[in-house]
C-alpha atoms as a PDB file:
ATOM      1  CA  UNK A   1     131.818 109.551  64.233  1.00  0.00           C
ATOM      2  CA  UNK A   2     135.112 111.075  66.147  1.00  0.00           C
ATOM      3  CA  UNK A   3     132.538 113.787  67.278  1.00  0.00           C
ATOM      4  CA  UNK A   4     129.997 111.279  68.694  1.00  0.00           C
ATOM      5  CA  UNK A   5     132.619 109.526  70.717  1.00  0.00           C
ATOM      6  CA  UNK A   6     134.114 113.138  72.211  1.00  0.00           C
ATOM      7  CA  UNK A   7     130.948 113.787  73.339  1.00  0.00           C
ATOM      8  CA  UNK A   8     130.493 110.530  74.755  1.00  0.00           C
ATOM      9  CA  UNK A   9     134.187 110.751  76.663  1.00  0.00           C
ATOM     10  CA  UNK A  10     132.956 113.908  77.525  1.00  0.00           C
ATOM     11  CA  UNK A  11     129.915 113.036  79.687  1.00  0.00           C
ATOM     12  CA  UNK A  12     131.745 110.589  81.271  1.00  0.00           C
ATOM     13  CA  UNK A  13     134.289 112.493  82.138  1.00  0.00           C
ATOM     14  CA  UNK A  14     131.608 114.861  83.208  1.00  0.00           C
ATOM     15  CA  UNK A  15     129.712 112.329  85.230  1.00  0.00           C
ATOM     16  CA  UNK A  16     133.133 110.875  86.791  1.00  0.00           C
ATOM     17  CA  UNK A  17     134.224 114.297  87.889  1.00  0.00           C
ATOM     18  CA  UNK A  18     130.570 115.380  89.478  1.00  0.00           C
ATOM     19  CA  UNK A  19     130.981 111.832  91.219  1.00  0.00           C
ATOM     20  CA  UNK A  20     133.975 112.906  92.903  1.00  0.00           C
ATOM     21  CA  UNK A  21     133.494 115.877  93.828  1.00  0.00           C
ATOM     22  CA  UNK A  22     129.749 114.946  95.556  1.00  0.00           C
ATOM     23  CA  UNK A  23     132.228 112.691  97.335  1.00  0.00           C
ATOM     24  CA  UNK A  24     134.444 115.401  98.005  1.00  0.00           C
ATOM     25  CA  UNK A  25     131.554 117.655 100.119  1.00  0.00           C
ATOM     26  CA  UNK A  26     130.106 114.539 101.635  1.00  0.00           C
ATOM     27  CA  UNK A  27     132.846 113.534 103.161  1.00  0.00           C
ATOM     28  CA  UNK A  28     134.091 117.129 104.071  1.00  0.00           C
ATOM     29  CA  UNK A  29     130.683 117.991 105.319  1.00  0.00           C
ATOM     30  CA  UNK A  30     130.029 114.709 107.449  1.00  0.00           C
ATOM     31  CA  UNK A  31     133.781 114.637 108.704  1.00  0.00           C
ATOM     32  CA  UNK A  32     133.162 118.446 109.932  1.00  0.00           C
ATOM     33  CA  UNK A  33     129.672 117.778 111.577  1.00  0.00           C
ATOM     34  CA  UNK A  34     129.305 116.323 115.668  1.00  0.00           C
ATOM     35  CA  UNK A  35     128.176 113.647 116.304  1.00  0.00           C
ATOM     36  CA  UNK A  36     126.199 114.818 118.873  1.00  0.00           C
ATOM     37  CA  UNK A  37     122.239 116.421 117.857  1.00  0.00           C
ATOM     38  CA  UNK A  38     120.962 118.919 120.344  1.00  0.00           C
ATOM     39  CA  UNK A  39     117.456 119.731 120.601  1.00  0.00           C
ATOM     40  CA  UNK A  40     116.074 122.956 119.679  1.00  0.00           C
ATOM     41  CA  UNK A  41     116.173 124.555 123.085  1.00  0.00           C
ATOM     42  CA  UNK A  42     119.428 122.827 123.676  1.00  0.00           C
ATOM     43  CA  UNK A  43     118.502 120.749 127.109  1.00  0.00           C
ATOM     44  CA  UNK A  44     118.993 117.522 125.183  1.00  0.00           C
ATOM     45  CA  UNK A  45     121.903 115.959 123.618  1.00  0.00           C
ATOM     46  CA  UNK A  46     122.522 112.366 122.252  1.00  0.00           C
ATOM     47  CA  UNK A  47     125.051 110.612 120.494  1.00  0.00           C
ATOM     48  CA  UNK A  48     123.652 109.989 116.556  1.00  0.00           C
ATOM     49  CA  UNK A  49     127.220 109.078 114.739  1.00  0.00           C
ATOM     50  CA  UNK A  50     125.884 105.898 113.971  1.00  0.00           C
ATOM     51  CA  UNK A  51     123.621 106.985 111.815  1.00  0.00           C
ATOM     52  CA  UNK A  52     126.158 108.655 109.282  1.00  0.00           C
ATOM     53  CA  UNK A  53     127.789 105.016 109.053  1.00  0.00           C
ATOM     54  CA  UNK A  54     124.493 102.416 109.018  1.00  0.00           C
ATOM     55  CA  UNK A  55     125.160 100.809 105.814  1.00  0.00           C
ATOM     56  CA  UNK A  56     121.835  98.380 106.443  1.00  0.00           C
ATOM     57  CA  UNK A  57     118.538  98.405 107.826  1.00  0.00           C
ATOM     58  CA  UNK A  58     119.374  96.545 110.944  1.00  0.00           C
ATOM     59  CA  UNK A  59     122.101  99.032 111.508  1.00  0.00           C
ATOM     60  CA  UNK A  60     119.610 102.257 111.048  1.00  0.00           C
ATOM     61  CA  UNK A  61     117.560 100.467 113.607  1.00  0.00           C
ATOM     62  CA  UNK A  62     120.609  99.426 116.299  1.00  0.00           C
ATOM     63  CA  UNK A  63     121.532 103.118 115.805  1.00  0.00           C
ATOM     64  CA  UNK A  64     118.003 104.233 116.749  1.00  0.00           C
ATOM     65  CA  UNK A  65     117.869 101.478 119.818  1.00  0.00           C
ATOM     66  CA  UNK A  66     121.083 103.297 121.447  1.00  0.00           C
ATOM     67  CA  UNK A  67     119.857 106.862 120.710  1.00  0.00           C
ATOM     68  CA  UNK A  68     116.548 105.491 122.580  1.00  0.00           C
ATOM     69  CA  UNK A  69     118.393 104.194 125.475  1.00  0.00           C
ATOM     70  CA  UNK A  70     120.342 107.464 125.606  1.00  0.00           C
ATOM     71  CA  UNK A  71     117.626 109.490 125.907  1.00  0.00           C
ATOM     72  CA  UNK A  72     115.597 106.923 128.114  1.00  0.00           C
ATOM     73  CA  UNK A  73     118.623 108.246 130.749  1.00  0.00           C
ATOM     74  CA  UNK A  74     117.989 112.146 130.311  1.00  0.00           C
ATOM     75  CA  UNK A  75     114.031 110.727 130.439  1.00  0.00           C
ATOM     76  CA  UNK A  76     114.777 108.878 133.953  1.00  0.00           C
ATOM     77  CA  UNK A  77     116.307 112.198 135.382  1.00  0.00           C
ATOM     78  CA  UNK A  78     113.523 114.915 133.874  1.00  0.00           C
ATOM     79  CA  UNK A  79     110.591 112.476 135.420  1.00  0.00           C
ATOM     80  CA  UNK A  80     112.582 112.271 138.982  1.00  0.00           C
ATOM     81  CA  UNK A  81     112.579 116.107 138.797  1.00  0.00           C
ATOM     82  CA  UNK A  82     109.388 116.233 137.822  1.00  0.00           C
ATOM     83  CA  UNK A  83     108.069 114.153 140.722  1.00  0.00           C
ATOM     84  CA  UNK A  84     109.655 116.147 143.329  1.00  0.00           C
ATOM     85  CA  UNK A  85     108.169 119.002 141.587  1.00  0.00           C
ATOM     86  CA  UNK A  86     104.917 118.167 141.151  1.00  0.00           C
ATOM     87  CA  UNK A  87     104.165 114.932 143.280  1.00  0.00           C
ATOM     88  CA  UNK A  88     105.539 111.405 142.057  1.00  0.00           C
ATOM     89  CA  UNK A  89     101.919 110.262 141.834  1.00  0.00           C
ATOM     90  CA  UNK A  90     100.937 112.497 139.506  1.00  0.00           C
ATOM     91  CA  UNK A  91     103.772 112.567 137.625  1.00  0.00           C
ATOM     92  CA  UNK A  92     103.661 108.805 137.221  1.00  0.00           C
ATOM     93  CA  UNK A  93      99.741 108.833 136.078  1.00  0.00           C
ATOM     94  CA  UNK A  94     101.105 111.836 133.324  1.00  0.00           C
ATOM     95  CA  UNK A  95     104.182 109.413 131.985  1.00  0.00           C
ATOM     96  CA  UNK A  96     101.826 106.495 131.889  1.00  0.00           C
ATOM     97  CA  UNK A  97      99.789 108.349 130.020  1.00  0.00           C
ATOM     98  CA  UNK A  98     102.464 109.745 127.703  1.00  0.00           C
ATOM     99  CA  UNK A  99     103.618 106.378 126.949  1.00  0.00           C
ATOM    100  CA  UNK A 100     100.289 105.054 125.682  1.00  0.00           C
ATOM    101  CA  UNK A 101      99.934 108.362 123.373  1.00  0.00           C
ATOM    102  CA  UNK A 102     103.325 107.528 122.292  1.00  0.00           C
ATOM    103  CA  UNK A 103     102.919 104.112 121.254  1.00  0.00           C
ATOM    104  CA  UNK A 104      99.351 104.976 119.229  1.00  0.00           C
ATOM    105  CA  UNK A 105     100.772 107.936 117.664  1.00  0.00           C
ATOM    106  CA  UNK A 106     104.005 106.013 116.599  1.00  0.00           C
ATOM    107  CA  UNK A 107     102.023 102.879 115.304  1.00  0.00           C
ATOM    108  CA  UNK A 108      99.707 105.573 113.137  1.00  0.00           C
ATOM    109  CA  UNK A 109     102.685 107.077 111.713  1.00  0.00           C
ATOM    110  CA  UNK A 110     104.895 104.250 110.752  1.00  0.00           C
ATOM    111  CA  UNK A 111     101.178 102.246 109.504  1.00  0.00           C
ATOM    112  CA  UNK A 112     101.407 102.713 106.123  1.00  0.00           C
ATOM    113  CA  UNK A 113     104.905 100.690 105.851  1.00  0.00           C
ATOM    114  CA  UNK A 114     103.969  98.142 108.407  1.00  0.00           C
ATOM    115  CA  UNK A 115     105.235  94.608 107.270  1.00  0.00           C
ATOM    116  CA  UNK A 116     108.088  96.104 105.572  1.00  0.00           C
ATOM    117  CA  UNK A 117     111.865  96.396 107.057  1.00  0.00           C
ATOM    118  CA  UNK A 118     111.758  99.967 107.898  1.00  0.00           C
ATOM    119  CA  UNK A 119     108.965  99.568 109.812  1.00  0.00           C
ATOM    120  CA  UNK A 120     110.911  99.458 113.142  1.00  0.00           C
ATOM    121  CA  UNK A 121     112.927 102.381 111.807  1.00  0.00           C
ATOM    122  CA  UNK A 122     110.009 104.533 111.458  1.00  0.00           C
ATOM    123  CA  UNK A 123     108.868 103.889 114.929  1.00  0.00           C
ATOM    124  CA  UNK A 124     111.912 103.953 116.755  1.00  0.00           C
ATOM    125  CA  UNK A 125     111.968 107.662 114.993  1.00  0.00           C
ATOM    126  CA  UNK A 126     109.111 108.515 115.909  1.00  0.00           C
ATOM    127  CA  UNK A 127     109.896 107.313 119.104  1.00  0.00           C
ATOM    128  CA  UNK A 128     113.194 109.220 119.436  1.00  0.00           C
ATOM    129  CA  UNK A 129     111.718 112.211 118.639  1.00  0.00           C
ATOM    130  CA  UNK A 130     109.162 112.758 120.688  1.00  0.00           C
ATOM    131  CA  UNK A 131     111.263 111.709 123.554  1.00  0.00           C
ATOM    132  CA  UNK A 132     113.476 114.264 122.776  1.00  0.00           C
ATOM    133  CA  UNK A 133     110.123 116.735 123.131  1.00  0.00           C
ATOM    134  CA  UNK A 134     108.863 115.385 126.369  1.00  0.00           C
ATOM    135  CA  UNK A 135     112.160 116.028 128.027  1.00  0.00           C
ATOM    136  CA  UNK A 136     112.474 119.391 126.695  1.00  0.00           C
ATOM    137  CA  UNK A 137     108.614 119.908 127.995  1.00  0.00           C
ATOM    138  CA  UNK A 138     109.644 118.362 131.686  1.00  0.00           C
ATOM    139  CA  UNK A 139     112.426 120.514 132.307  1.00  0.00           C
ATOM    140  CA  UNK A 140     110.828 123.653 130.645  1.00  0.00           C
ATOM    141  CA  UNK A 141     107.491 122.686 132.713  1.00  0.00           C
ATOM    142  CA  UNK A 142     109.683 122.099 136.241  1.00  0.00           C
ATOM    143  CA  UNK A 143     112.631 125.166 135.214  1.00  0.00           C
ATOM    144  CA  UNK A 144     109.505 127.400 135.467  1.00  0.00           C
ATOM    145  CA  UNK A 145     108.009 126.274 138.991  1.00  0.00           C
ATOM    146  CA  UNK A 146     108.923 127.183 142.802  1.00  0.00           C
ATOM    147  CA  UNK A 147     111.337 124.056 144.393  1.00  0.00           C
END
């Protein structure tokens, strides 16, 4: 019997101790990480602390709302540069179009949760992220013309 209970306080104590120290690195590794993501080519940069410290659903999808309007910003400025570049009317015909394929291609990927509360989430994501591309494609399309 003593030996069942030792082995008992012993998984606990093992349990209790692998607790901590997952604590430990989380906390070590998050506190040590920026709060700033940069894209892979490193022309855009947004704020994403929030989402280390959304406790809820309605948090994850504030958090993604700011990161949106962040980006929306860097967005604004790539498309002005882009219409001196290439002519505002075409420009304006290729972001119109853009937005469309955004808003299909969001809608298929977030589909199979629709009706459920990370729904939003998923699009705003999806959203965010290939924001984050079409700036990086502006700048690297305009970088490489004549002014």
């Amino acid at each position: 019997m003593r030996n069942l209970v030792s082995r008992a306080e012993r998984a606990v104590l093992g349990s209790v101790s692998l607790v901590i120290l997952l604590v430990a690195v989380y906390s070590s590794s998050s506190s040590a990480a920026s709060n700033i993501t940069t894209s892979t080519n490193g022309s855009v940069t947004y704020n994403n602390a929030c989402e280390r410290t959304a406790i809820s659903q309605i948090a994850l999808d504030d958090c993604l709302a700011s990161e949106l309007t962040q980006l929306d910003a860097q967005l604004s400025a790539a498309l002005a540069k882009e219409g001196h570049v290439f002519g505002a009317e075409l420009a304006l015909a290729a972001q119109s179009q853009w937005k469309k394929f955004v808003s299909a291609d969001c809608k298929m990927y977030a589909n199979p949760n629709k009706g459920g509360t990370i729904y939003p989430f998923l699009l705003e994501k999806c959203q965010r992220n290939l924001t984050v591309t079409r700036i990086e494609e502006i700048k690297q399309d305009t970088a490489s013309q004549p002014q």
